[in-house]
Protein backbone atom coordinates (compact mmCIF):
# COMPACT_ATOMS: atom_id res chain seq x y z
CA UNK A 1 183.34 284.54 -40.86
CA UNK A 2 182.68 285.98 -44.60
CA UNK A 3 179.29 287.60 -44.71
CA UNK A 4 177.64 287.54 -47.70
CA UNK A 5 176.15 290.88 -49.13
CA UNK A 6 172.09 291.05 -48.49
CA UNK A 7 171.23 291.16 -52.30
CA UNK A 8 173.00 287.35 -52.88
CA UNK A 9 170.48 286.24 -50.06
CA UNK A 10 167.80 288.47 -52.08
CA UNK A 11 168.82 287.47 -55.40
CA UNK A 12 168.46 283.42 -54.36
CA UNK A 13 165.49 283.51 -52.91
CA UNK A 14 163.74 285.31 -55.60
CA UNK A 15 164.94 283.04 -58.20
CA UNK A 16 163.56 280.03 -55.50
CA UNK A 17 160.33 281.69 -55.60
CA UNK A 18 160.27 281.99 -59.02
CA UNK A 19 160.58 277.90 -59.55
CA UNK A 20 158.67 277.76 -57.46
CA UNK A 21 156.29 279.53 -59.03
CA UNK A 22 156.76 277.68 -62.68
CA UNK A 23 156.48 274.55 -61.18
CA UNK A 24 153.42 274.99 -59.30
CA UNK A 25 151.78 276.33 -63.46
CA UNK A 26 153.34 273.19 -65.13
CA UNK A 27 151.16 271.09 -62.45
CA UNK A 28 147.91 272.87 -62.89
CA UNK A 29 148.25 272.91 -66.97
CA UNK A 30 149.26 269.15 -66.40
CA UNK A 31 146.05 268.63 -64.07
CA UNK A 32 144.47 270.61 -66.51
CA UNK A 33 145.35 268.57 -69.59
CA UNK A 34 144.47 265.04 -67.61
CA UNK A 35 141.03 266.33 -66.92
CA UNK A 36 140.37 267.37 -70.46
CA UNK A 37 141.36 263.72 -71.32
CA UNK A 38 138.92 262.27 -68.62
CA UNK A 39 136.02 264.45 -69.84
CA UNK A 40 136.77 262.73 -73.62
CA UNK A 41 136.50 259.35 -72.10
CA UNK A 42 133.05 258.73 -72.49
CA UNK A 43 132.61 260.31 -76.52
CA UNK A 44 135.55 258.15 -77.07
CA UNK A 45 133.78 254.99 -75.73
CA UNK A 46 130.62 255.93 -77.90
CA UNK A 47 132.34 256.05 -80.73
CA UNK A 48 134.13 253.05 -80.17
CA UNK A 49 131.31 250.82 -79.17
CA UNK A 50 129.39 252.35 -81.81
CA UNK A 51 132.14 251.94 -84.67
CA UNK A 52 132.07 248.45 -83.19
CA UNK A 53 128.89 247.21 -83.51
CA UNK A 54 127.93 249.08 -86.96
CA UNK A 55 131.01 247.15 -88.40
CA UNK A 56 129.57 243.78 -87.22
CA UNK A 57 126.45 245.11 -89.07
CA UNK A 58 128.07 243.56 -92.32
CA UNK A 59 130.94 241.67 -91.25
CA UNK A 60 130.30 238.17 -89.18
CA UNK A 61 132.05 237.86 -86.01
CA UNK A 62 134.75 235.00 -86.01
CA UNK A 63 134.48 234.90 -82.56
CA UNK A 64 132.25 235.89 -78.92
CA UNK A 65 133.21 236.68 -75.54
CA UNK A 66 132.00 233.73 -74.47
CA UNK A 67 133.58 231.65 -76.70
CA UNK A 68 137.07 233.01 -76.07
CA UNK A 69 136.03 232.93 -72.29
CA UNK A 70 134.71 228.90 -72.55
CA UNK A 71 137.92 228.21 -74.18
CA UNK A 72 140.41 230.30 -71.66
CA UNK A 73 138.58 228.42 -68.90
CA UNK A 74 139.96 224.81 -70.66
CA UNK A 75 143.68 226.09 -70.98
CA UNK A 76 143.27 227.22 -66.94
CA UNK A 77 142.07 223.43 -66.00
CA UNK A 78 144.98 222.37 -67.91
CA UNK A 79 142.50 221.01 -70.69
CA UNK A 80 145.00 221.62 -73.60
CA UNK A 81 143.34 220.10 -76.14
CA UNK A 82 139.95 221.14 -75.89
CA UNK A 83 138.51 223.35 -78.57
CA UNK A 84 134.90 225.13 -79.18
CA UNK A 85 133.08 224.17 -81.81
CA UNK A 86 131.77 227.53 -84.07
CA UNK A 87 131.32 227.51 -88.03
CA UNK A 88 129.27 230.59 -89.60
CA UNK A 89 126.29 230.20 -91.21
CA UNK A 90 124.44 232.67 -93.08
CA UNK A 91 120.45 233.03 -91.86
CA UNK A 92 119.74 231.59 -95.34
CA UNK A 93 121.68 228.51 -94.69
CA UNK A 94 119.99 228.15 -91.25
CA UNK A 95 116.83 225.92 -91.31
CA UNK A 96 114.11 228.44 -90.67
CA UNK A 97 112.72 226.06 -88.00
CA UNK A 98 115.78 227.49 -85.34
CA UNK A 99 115.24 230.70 -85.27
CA UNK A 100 111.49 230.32 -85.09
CA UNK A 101 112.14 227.88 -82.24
CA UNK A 102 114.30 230.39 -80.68
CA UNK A 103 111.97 233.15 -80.82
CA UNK A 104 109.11 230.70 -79.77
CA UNK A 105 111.46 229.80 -76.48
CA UNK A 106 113.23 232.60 -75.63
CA UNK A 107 111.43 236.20 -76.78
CA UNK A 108 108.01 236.30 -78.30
CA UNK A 109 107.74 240.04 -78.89
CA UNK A 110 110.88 239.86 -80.75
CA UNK A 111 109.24 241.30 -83.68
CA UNK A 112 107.92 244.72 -81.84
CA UNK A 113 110.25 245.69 -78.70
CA UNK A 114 113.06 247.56 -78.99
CA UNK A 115 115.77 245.95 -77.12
CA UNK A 116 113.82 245.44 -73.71
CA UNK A 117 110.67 243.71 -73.02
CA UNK A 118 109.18 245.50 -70.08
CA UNK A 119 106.46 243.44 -69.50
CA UNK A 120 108.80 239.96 -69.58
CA UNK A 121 111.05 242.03 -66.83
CA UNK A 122 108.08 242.67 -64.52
CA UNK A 123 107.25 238.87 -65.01
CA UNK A 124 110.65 237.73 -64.04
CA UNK A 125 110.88 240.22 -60.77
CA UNK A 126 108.01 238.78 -59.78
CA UNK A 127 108.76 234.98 -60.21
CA UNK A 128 111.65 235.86 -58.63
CA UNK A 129 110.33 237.28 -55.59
CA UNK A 130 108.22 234.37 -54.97
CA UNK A 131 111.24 232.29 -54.45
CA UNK A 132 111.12 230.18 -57.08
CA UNK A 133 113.82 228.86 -59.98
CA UNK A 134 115.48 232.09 -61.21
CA UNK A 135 114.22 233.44 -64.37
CA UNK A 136 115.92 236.11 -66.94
CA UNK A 137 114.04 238.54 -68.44
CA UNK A 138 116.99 239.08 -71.38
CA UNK A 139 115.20 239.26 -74.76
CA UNK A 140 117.38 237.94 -77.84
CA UNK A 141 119.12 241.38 -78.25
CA UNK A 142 120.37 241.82 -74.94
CA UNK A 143 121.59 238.12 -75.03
CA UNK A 144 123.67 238.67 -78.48
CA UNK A 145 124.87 242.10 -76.40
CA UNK A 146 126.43 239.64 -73.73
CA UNK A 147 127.75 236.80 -75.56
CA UNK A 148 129.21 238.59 -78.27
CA UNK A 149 130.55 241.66 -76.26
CA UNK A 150 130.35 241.24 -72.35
CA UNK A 151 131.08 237.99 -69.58
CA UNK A 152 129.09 236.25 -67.51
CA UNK A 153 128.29 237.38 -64.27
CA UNK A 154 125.61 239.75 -62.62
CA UNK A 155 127.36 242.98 -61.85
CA UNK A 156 125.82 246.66 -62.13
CA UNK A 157 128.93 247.53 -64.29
CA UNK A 158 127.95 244.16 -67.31
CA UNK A 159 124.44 245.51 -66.86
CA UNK A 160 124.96 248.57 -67.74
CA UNK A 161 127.43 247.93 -70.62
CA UNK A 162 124.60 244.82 -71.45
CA UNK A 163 121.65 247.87 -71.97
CA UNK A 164 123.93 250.14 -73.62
CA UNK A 165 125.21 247.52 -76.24
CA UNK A 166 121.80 246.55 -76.63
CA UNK A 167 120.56 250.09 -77.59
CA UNK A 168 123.28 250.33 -80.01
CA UNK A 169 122.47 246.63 -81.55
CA UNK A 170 118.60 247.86 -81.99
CA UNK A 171 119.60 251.07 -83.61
CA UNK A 172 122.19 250.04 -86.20
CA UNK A 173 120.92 246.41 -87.10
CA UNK A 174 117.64 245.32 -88.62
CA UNK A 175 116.20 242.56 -86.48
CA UNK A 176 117.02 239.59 -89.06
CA UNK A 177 120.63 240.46 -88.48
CA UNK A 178 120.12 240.31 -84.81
CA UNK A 179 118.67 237.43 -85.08
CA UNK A 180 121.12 235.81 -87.39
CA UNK A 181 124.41 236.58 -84.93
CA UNK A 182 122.37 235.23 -81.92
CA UNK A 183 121.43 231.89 -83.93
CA UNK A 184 125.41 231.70 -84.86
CA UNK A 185 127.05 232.16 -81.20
CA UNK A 186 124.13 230.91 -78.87
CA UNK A 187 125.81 228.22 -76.75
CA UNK A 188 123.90 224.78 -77.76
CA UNK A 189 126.20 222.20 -75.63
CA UNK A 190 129.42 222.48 -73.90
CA UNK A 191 131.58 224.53 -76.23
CA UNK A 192 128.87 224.15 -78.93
CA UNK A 193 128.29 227.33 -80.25
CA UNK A 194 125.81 228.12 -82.91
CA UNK A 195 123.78 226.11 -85.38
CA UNK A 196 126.19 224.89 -87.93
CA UNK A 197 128.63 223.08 -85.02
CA UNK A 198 124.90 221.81 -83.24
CA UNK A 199 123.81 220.28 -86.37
CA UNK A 200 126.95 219.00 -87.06
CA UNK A 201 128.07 217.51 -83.57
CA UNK A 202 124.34 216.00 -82.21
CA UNK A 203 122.92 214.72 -85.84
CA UNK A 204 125.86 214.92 -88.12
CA UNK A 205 123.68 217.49 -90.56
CA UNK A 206 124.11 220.72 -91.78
CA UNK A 207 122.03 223.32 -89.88
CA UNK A 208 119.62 223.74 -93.21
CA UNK A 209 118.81 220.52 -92.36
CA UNK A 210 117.81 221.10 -89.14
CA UNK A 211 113.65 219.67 -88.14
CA UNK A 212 111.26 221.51 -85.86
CA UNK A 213 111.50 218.85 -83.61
CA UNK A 214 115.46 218.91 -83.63
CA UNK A 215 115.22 223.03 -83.40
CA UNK A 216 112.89 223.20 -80.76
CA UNK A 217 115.40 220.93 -78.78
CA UNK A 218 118.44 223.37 -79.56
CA UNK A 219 116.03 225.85 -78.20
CA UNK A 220 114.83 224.12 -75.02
CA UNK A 221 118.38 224.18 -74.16
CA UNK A 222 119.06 227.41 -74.05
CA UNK A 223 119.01 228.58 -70.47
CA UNK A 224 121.58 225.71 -69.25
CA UNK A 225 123.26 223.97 -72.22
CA UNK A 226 125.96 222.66 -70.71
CA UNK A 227 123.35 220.79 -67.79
CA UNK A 228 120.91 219.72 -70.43
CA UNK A 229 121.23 217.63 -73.84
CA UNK A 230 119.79 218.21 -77.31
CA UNK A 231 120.50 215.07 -78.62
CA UNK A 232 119.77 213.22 -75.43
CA UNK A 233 116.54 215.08 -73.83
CA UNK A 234 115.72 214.22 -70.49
CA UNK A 235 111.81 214.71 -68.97
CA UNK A 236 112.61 218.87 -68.99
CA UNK A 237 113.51 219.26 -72.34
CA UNK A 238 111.36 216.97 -73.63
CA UNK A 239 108.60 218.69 -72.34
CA UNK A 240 109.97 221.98 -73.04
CA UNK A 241 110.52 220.91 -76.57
CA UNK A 242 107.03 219.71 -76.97
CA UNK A 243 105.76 223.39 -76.03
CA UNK A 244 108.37 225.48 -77.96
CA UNK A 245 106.60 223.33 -81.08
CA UNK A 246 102.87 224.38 -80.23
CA UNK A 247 104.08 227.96 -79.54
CA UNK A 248 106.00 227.87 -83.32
CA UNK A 249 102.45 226.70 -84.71
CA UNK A 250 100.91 229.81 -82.51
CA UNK A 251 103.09 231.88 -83.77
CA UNK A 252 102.32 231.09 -87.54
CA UNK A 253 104.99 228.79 -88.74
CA UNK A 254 108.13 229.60 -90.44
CA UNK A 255 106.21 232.36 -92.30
CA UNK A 256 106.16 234.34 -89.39
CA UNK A 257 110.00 235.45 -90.27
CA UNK A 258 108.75 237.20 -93.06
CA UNK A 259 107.45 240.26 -90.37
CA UNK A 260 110.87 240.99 -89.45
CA UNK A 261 112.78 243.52 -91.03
């Protein structure tokens, strides 16, 4: 049998080794180049989440998570012809009587947190703990965080994005803005979404037309409005109503909008 000289043998394994060698660099500059990209992750996410709510700083949204969510959930039951209700509406076209109402119902210290109301937190834990009907501690800007951003549900991760989004909100709007996008995609009825399409479906009015009593009713229905009715109040929100009225009056009337900023 032919035997081949020793520096063929020699010559083929160096040139092994040396692939070898150049592939093993190509994976740690690719591993290299992939990590780089990771560590950018989270400035690119800032920016984009910041880019994103500054623009809706001057431009209304057409649309909120949980509209887009309320409607996907009607295709899925096969519900083809179902469609939410949303029309825009300036805060100047909104009776002044809603979003007093909504402060009144849902976050008193609206005026003077700054995205989080500590104390309201503590109050819910505790309620909580008790055992009795669940209550949120979400102020107005962490609710416009979730409907216009996030979906429902209670995981660490929505959290999370909830507090950050509200930071952001807090920082780059002035609070009649924030209240303005929360009176426009706050769910008011079952694919009822903001004042204009609430005025408009319950009371056939435009939502400058809106009363205190009708406003406080919007408001009372806030935490469940697809259980309870604004046009058709049973015992709860009738009595709820009655009380977001008397806490409008505490608060000093529609002129107490003139505080925000």
């Amino acid at each position: 049998m032919r035997e081949w000289p020793a520096h063929y043998h020699s010559g083929e394994g160096a040139q092994t080794g040396g692939g070898r060698a150049i592939s093993d660099d190509a994976d740690r500059k690719g591993w290299r180049r992939r990590w780089r990209w990771l560590l950018w992750l989270p400035l690119l996410f800032v920016l984009a989440t910041a880019l994103q709510v500054a623009t809706l700083r001057f431009l209304d949204p057409p649309t909120s998570a949980f509209m887009l969510a309320r409607q996907g959930e009607a295709w899925r039951q096969g519900d083809w012809g179902f469609r939410v209700a949303h029309d825009w509406r300036d805060l100047d076209q909104i009776s002044a009587y809603l979003p007093l109402a909504v402060i009144a119902a849902e976050d008193q210290r609206f005026a003077t947190h700054p995205g989080f109301d500590v104390e309201a937190i503590e109050k819910a834990i505790d309620h909580n703990a008790r055992g009795k009907r669940v209550r949120g501690g979400s102020t107005i800007s962490q609710q416009v965080a979730k409907n216009l951003f996030l979906w429902q549900g209670r995981s660490w991760l929505r959290k999370g994005l909830e507090a950050w989004y509200t930071l952001l909100i807090e920082a780059l709007w002035p609070k009649t803005r924030i209240l303005e996008v929360y009176v426009n995609v706050a769910e008011f009825g079952d694919g009822i979404y903001g004042a204009q399409a609430a005025a408009r479906s319950y009371w056939d009015r435009d939502a400058s037309a809106l009363s205190a009593e009708q406003s406080a009713r919007l408001a009372a229905v806030l935490p469940a409005p697809r259980r309870y009715s604004a046009a058709r109040p049973g015992p709860y929100v009738q009595r709820r109503a009655a009380w977001i009225q008397r806490q409008m009056r505490q608060l000093g009337g529609r002129e107490y909008l003139d505080e925000l900023d």
